[in-house]
Protein backbone atom coordinates (compact mmCIF):
# COMPACT_ATOMS: atom_id res chain seq x y z
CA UNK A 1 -1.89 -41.49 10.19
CA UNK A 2 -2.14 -42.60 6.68
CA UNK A 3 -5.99 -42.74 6.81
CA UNK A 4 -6.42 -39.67 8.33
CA UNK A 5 -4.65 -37.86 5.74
CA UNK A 6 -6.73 -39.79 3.27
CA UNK A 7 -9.68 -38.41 5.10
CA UNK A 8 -8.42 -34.77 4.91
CA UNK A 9 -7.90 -35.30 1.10
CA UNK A 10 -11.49 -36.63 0.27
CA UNK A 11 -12.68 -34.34 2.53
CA UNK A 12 -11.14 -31.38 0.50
CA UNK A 13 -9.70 -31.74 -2.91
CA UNK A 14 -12.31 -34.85 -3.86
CA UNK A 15 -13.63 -31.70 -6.30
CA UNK A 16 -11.52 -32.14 -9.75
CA UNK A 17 -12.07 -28.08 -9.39
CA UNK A 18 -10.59 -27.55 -5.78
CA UNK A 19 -7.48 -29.60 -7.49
CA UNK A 20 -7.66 -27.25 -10.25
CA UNK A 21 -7.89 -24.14 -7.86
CA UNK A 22 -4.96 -25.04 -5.94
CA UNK A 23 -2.60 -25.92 -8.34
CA UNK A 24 -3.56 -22.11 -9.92
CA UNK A 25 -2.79 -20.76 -6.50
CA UNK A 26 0.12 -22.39 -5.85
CA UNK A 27 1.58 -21.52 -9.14
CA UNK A 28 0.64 -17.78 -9.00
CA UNK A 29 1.89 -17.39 -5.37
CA UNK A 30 5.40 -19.06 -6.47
CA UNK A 31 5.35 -17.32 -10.01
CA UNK A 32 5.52 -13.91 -7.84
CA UNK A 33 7.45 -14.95 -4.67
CA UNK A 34 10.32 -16.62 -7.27
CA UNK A 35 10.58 -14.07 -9.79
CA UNK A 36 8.32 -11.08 -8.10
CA UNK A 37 11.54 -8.69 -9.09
CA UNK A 38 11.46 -9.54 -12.92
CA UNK A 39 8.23 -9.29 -13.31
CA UNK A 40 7.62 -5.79 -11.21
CA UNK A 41 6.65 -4.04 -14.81
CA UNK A 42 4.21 -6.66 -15.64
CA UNK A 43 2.61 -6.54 -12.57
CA UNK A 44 2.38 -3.09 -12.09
CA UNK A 45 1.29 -2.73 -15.63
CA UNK A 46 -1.60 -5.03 -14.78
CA UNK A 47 -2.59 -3.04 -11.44
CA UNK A 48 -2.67 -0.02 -13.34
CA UNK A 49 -5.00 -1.24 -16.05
CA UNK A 50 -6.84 -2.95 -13.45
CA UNK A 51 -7.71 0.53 -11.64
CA UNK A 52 -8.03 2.07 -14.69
CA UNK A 53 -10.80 -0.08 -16.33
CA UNK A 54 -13.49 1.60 -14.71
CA UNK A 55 -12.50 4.70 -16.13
CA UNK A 56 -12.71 3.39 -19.69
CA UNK A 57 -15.79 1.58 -18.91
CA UNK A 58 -17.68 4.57 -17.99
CA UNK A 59 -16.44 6.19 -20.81
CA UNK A 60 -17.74 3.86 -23.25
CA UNK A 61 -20.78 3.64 -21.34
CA UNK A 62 -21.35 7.54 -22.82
CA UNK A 63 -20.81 6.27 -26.54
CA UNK A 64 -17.73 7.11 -27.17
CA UNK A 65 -15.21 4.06 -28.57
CA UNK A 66 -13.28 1.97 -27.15
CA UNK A 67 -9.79 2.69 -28.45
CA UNK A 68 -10.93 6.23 -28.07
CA UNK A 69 -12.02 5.92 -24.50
CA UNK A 70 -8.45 3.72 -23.62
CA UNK A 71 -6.08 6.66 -25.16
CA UNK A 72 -8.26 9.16 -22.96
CA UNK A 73 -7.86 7.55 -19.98
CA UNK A 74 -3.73 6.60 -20.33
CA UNK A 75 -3.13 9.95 -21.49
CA UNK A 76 -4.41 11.40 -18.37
CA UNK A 77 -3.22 9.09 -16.33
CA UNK A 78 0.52 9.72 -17.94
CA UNK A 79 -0.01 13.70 -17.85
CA UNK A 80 -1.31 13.07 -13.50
CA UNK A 81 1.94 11.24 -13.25
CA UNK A 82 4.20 13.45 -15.08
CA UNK A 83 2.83 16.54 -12.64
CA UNK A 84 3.44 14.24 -9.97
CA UNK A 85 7.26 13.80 -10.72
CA UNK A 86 7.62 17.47 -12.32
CA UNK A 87 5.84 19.26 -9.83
CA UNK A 88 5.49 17.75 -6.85
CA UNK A 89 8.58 15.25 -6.29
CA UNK A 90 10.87 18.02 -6.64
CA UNK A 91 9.39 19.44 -3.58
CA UNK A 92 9.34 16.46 -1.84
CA UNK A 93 12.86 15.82 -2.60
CA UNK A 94 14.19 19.23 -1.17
CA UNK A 95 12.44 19.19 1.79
CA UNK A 96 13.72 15.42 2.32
CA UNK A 97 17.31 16.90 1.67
CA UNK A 98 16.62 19.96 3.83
CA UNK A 99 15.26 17.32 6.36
CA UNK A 100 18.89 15.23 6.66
CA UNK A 101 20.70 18.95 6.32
CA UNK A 102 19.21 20.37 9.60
CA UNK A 103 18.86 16.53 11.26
CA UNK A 104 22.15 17.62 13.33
CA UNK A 105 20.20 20.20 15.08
CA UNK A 106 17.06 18.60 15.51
CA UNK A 107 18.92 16.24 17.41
CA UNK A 108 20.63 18.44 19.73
CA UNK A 109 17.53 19.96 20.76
CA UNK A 110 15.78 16.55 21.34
CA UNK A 111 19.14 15.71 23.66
CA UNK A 112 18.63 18.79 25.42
CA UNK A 113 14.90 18.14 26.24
CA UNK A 114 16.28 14.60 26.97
CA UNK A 115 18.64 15.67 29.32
CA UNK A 116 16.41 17.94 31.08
CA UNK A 117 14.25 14.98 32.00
CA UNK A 118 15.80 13.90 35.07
CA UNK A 119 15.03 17.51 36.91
CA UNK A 120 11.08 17.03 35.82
CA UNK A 121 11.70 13.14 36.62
CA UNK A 122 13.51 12.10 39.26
CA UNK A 123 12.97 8.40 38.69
CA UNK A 124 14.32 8.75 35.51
CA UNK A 125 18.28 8.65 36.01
CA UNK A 126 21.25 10.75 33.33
CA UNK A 127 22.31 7.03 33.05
CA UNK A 128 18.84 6.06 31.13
CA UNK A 129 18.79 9.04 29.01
CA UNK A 130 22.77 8.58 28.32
CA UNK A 131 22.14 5.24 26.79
CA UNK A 132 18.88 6.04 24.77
CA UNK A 133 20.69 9.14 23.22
CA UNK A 134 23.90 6.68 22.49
CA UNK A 135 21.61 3.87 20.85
CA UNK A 136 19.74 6.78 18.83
CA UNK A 137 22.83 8.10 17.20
CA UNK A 138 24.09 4.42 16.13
CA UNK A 139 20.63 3.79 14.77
CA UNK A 140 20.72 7.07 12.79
CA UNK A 141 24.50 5.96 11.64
CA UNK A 142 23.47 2.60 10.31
CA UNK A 143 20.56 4.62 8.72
CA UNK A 144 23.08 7.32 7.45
CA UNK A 145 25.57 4.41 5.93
CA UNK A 146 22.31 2.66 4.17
CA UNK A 147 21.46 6.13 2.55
CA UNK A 148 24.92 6.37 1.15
CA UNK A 149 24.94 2.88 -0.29
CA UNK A 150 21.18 3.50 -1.79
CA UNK A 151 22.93 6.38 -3.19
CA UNK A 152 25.55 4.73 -5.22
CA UNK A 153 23.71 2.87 -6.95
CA UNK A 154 21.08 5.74 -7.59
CA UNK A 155 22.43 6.27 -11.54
CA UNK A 156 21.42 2.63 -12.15
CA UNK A 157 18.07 2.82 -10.40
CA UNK A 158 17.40 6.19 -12.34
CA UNK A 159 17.88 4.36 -15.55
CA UNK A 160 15.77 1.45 -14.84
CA UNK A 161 13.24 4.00 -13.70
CA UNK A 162 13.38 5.61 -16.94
CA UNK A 163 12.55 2.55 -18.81
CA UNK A 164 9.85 1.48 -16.45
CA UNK A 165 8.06 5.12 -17.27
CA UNK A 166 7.86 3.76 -20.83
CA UNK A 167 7.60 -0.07 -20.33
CA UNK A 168 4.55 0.26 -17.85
CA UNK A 169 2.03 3.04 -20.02
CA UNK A 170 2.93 1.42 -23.39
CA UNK A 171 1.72 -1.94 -21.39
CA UNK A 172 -1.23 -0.46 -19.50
CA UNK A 173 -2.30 1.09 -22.87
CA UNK A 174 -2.37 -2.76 -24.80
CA UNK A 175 -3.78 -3.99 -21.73
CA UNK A 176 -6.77 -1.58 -21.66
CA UNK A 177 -7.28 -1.62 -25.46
CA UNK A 178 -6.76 -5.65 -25.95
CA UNK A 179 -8.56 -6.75 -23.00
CA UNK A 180 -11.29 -9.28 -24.89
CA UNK A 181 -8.43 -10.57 -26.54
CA UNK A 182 -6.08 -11.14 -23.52
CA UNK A 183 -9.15 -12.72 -21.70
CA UNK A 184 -10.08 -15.30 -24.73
CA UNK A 185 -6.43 -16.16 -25.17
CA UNK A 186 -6.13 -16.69 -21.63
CA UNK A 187 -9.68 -18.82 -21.45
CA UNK A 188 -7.61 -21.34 -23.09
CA UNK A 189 -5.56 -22.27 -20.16
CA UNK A 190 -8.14 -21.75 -17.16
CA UNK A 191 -10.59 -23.76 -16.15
CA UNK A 192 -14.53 -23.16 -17.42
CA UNK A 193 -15.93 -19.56 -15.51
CA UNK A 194 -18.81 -21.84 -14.01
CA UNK A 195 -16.21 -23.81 -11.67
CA UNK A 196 -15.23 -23.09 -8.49
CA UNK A 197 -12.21 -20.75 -9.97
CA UNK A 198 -14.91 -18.93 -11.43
CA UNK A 199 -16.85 -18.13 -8.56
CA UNK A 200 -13.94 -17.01 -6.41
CA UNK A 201 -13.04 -15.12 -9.67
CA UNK A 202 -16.59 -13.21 -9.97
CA UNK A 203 -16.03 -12.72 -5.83
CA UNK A 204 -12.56 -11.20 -5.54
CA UNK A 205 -13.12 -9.47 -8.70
CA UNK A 206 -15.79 -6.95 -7.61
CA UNK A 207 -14.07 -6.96 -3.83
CA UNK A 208 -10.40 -6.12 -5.26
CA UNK A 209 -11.30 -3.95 -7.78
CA UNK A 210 -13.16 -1.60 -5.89
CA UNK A 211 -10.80 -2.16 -3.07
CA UNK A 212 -7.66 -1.15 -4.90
CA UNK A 213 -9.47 1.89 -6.64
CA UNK A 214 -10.64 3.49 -3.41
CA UNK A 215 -7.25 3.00 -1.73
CA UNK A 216 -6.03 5.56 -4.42
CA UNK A 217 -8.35 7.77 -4.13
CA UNK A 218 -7.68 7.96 -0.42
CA UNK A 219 -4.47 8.00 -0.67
CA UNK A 220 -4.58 11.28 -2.47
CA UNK A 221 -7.39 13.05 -0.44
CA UNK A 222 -5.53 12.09 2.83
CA UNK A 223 -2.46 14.11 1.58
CA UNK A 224 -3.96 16.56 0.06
CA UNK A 225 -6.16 17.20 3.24
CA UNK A 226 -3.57 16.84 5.53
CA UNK A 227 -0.97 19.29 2.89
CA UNK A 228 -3.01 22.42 3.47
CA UNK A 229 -3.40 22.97 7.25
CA UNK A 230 0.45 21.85 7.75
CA UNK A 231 0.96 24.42 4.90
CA UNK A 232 -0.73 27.06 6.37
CA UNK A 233 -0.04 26.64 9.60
CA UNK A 234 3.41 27.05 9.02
CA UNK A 235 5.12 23.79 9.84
CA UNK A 236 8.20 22.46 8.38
CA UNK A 237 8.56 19.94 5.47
CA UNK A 238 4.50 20.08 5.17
CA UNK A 239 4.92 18.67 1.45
CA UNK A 240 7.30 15.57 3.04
CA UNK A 241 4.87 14.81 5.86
CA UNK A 242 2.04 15.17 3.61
CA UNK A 243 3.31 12.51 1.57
CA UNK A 244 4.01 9.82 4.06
CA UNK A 245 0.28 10.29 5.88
CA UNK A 246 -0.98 9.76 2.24
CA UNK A 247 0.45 6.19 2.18
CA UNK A 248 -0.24 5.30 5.60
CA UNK A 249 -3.43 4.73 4.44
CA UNK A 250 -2.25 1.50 3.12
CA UNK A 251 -1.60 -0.05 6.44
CA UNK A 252 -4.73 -0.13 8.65
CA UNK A 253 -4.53 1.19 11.88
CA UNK A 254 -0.86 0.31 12.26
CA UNK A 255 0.01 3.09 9.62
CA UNK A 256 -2.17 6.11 11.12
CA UNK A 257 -0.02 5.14 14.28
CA UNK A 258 3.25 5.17 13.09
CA UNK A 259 3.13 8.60 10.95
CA UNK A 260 1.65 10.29 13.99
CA UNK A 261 4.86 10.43 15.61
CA UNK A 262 6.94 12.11 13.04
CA UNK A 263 4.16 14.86 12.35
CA UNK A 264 3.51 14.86 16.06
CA UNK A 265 7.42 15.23 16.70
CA UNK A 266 8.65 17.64 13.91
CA UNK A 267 5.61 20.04 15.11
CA UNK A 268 7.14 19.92 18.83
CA UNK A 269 10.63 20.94 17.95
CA UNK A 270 9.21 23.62 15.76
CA UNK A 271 7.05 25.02 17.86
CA UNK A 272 7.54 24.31 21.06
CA UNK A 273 4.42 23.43 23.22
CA UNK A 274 2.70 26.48 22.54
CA UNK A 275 -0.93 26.78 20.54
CA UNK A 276 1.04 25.97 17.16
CA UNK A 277 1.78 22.63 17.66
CA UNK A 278 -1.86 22.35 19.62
CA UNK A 279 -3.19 23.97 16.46
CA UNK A 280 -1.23 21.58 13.99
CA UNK A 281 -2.38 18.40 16.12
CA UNK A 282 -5.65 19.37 15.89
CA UNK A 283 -5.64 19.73 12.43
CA UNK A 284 -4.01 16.76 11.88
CA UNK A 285 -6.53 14.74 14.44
CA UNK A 286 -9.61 15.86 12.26
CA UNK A 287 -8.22 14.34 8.83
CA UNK A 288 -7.73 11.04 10.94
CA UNK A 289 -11.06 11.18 12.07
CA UNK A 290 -12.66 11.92 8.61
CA UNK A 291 -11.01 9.41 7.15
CA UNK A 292 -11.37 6.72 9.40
CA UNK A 293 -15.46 7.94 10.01
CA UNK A 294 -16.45 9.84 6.85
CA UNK A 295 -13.70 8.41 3.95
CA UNK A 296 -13.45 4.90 4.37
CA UNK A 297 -17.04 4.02 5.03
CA UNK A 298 -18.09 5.88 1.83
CA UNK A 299 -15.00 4.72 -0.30
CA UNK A 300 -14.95 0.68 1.10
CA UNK A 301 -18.30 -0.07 2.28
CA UNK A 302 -18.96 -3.71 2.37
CA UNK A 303 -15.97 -3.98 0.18
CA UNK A 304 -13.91 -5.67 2.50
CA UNK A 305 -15.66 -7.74 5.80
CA UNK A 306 -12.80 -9.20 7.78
CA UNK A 307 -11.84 -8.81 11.38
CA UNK A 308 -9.22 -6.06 12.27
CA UNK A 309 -7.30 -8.77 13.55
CA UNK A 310 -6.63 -10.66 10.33
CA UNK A 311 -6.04 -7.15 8.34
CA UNK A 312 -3.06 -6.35 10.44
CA UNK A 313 -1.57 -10.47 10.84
CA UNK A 314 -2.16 -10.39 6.25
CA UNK A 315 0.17 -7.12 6.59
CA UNK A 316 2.62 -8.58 8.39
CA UNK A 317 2.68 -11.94 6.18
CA UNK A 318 2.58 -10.38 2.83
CA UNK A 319 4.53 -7.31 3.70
CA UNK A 320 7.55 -9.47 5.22
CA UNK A 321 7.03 -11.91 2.06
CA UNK A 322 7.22 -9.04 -0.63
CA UNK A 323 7.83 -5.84 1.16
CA UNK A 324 6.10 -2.74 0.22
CA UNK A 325 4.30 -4.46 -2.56
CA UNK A 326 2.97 -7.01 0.19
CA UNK A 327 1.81 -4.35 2.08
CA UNK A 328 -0.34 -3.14 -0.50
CA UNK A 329 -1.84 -5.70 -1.86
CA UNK A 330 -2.05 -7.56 2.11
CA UNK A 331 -5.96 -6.90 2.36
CA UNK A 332 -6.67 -8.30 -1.56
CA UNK A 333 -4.56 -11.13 -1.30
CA UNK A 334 -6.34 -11.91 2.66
CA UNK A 335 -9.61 -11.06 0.52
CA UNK A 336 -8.54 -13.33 -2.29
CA UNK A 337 -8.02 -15.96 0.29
CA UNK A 338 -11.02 -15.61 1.94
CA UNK A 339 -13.00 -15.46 -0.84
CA UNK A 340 -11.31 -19.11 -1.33
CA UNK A 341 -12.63 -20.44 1.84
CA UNK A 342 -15.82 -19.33 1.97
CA UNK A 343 -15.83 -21.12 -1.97
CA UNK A 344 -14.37 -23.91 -0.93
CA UNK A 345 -16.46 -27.60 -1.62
CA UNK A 346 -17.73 -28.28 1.58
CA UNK A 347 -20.57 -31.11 0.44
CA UNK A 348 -17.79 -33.74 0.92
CA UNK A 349 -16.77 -32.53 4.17
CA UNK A 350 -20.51 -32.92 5.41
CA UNK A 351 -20.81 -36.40 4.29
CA UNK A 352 -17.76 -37.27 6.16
CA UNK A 353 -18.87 -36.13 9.20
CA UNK A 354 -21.88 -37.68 9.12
C-alpha cells in the first residue's frame, strides 16, 4: 500500500510546480468555502472588475487614459445599476407582491382543473388528486413561513445592502485603476508566470473571462427578448417572468427546463387553452431556440469545450457547496479545473509506466 502511494506521488507532484499549484488551490478553495460570506464584497468586487476590464481596455486602446477610461466605465456601470434598482426592481417587486396577493386564487383554479381530472381520467382516482392538492398546500405553507422569516430580518439585509452599493464600486473602481500595481504586489507571493501556475493562468484566463462576460450579456438579451412578447401579448407578471428566464441562463439546460413551467403555467391559468397561451408559448419557444442556436454559439464559441454531462454534475457540486454563487461560477471553476488537468506534469507519469 505504502509503495503504491509512493508511486502515485512521484507520479504526480514529483514537479516542485504541481506542489506549488496545489497548495494555491487548496488554499483558494478553503479561503472561499471557510469564509465565502465575509468576503462576498471582495469577491464580487473582483468579478465586476474582472468583466469590466475589457471595457477599459478598449477604451484605452482609442487613446484615451487610463484613469480616464476606468471612471468611464464605473460610472456607467453604477448609472446601468442604479436604473436597474430605480426602474426596473420596483416593477419586479409589485408584480412579485401582486403574484403572492392573487396566489389564493390561482390555486383554486388549479384544484378545480385538478379535480376535474378523474372525469377526463378514469385511472386517475379523487384519492390521488386529494393527496397531491394536500402536499401542495403544506409545501406552499413551509414556503409562506420562510417568506415571513426572510422578511424579518429584511431591515438588516437592506442595510448591509446599502453598504455593499458603496463598498463594491469604490472597490471595482481601485481595482480597475490599480491593476499593474495589484498584479506586481501580488507577483511577490506567486510562483514565476512561466510555471505550470502560469500556464493554467494564461488558459483559464482567456476561457473565464470571456465566459463570464458573455453570460451577462445573455443574461440581459434573454430577458429583454423574452419581456416584450409576454408584454405585448398580454400575460401576467411579464416583468417577473422576464426576470427569472434571464438567469436561467446560468444553469445549462437544467435552467431553460425549470422556468418553462412557471411561464408555461401562469400563461394556462390566464388564458385558458385558447390561441393566447399557444401564442405566448410560441413566443417563448423561439427565444429558447435563438439562444440556444443563434446566442450562445456567437457569444461562447470555443470558450468552453466540456461534455454536457460534466456542466450539469459542476452545477450540482459548486451550487450545493456555495449556492447561487456556485451556480454561477460552476462552468469557470469545472473550466479552471480542467484547464488543471490538461496542465498537469504528465512526463513523470510516462516514465513510470514504462
Amino acid at each position: 500500500m505504502i509503495s503504491v502511494l509512493r508511486i502515485w506521488y512521484n507520479r504526480h507532484f514529483s514537479d516542485p510546480q504541481a506542489v506549488i499549484l496545489a497548495l494555491m488551490l487548496i488554499f483558494g478553495f478553503a479561503l472561499v468555502l471557510l469564509m465565502g460570506r465575509v468576503l462576498t464584497p471582495l469577491i464580487a468586487a473582483v468579478v465586476i472588475a474582472y468583466v469590466l476590464e475589457g471595457a477599459v481596455h478598449k477604451l484605452c486602446l482609442l487613446k484615451i487614459p487610463h484613469v480616464i477610461a476606468v471612471c468611464f466605465v464605473v460610472l456607467s456601470f453604477v448609472l446601468l445599476l442604479l436604473v436597474f434598482m430605480l426602474g426596473l426592481s420596483p416593477l419586479i417587486t409589485k408584480q412579485l407582491s401582486q403574484f403572492f396577493t392573487e396566489m389564493p386564487a390561482m390555486l383554486n383554479k388549479g384544484q378545480q382543473l385538478l379535480m376535474a381530472l378523474p372525469e377526463n381520467y378514469p385511472f386517475i382516482s379523487e384519492s390521488q388528486i386529494q393527496d397531491v392538492v394536500k402536499q401542495i398546500n403544506n409545501e406552499l405553507a413551509s414556503i409562506g413561513q420562510t417568506v415571513v422569516s426572510k422578511s424579518l430580518a429584511s431591515v438588516v439585509n437592506i442595510f448591509t445592502i446599502m453598504i455593499y452599493m458603496v463598498v463594491v464600486p469604490l472597490l471595482v473602481f481601485f481595482f480597475l485603476k490599480d491593476k499593474e500595481k495589484i498584479m506586481q504586489w501580488m507577483s511577490r507571493f506567486l510562483p514565476s508566470k512561466d510555471g505550470l501556475a502560469g500556464e493554467v493562468w494564461k488558459e483559464v484566463d482567456i476561457k473565464i473571462g470571456s465566459y463570464i462576460r458573455g453570460k451577462f450579456i445573455e443574461i440581459g438579451i434573454v430577458a429583454v427578448a423574452t419581456f416584450i412578447p409576454l408584454q405585448i401579448l398580454g400575460l401576467q407578471y411579464a416583468a417577473l417572468l422576464s426576470f427569472f428566464v434571464g438567469l436561467s441562463v446560468i444553469i445549462p439546460y437544467v435552467g431553460a427546463l425549470a422556468v418553462t413551467i412557471p411561464v408555461a403555467l401562469l400563461a394556462y391559468l390566464q388564458f385558458g387553452s385558447g390561441s393566447e397561451f399557444l401564442y405566448i408559448m410560441l413566443a417563448y419557444g423561439i427565444v429558447q431556440f435563438l439562444d440556444g442556436n443563434l446566442l450562445v454559439p456567437l457569444l461562447f464559441s470555443e470558450v468552453v469545450n466540456m461534455h454536457p454531462a460534466a456542466i450539469i454534475i459542476s452545477v450540482l457540486v459548486f451550487g450545493g457547496l456555495w449556492g447561487v454563487w456556485g451556480v454561477f461560477f460552476a462552468i469557470p471553476l469545472a473550466t479552471l479545473i480542467q484547464a488543471v488537468i490538461n496542465a498537469w506534469p504528465a512526463e513523470q507519469q510516462e516514465k513510470d509506466l514504462t
